[in-house]
C-alpha atoms as a PDB file:
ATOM      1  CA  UNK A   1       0.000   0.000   0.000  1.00  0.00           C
ATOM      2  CA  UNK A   2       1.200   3.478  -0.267  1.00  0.00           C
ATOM      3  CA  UNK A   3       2.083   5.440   2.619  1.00  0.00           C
ATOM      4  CA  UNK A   4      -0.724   8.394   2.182  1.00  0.00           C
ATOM      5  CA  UNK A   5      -2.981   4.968   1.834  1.00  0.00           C
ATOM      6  CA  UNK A   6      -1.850   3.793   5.366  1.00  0.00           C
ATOM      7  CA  UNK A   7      -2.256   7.198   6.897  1.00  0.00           C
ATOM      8  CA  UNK A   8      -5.597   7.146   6.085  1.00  0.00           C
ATOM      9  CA  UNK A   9      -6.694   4.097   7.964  1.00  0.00           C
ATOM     10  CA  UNK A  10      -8.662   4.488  10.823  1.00  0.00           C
ATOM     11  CA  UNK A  11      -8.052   2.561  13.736  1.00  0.00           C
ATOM     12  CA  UNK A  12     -10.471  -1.044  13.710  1.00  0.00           C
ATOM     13  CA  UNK A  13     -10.594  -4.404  12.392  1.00  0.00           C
ATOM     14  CA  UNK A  14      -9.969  -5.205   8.828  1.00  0.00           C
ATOM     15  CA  UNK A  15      -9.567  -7.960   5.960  1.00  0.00           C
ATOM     16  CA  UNK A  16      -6.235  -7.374   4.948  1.00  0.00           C
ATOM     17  CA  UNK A  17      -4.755  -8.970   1.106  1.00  0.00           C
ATOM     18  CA  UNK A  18      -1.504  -9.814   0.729  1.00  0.00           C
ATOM     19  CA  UNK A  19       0.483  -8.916  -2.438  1.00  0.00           C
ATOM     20  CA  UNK A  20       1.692 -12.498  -2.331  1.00  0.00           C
ATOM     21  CA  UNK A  21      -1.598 -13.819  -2.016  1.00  0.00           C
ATOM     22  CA  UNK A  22      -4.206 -14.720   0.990  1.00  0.00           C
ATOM     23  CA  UNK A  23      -5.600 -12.779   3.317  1.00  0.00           C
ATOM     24  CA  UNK A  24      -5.962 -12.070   7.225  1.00  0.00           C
ATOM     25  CA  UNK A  25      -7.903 -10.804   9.231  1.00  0.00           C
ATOM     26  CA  UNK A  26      -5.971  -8.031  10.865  1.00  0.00           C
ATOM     27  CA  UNK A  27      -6.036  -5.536  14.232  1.00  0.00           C
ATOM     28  CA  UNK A  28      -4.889  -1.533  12.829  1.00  0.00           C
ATOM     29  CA  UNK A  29      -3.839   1.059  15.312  1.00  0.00           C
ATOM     30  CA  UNK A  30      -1.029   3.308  15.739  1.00  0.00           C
ATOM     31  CA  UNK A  31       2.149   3.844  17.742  1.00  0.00           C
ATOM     32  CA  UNK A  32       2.945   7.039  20.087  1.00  0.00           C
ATOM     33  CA  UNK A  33       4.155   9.023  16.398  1.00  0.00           C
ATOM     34  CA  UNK A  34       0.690   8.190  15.059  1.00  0.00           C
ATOM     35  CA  UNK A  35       2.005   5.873  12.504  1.00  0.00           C
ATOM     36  CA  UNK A  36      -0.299   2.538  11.422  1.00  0.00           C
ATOM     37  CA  UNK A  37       1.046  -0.794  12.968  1.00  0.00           C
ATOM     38  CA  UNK A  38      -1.223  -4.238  11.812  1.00  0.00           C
ATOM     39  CA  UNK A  39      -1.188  -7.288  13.888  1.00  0.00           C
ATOM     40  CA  UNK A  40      -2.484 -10.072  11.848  1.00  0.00           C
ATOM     41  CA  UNK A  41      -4.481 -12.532  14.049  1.00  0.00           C
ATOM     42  CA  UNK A  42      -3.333 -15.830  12.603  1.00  0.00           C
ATOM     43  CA  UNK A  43       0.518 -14.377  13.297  1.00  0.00           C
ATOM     44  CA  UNK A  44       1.338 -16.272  16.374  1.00  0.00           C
ATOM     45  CA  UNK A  45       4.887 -15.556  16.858  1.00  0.00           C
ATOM     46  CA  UNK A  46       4.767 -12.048  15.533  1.00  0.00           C
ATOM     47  CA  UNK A  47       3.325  -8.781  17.655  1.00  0.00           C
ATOM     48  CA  UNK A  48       2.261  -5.504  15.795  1.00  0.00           C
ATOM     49  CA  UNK A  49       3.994  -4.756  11.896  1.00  0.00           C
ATOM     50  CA  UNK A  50       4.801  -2.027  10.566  1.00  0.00           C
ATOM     51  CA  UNK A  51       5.688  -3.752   6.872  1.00  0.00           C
ATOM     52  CA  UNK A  52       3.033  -2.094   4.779  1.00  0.00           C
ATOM     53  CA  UNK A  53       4.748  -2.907   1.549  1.00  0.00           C
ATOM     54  CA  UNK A  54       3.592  -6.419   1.518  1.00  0.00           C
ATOM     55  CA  UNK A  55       0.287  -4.757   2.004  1.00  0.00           C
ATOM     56  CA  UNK A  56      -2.399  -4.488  -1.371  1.00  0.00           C
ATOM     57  CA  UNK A  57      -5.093  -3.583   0.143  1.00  0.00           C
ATOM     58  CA  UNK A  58      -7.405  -3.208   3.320  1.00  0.00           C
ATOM     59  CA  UNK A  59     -11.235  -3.660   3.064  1.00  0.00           C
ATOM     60  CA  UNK A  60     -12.881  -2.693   6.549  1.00  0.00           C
ATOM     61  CA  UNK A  61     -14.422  -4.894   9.007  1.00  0.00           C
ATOM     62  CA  UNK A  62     -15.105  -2.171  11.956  1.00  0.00           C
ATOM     63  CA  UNK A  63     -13.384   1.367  11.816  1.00  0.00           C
ATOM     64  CA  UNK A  64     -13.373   4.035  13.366  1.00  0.00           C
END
């Protein structure tokens, strides 16, 4: 996704796709700077991401 994309996100629960295919169902907030973190909920070992580039799109679940 593109960074002006990612701003843009309110905080909430969304279906995220991956550019490498799949989806998740993923947790968006944002840290103390106000930039977007995702914690995808079938990442076990993982906590919050910041990796937006393997991002293609959001479509939203519950925001804002």
């Amino acid at each position: 996704m593109k960074p002006e994309d990612v701003r843009g996100l309110d905080h909430g629960l969304y279906i995220i796709i991956w550019k490498s295919g799949g989806s998740s169902l993923a947790a968006v907030g944002s840290d103390w700077k106000g930039d977007r973190w995702f914690a995808a909920t079938n990442w076990v070992d993982k906590e919050v991401c910041f990796d937006w580039e393997r991002v293609d799109s959001v479509r939203g679940i519950m925001a804002g």
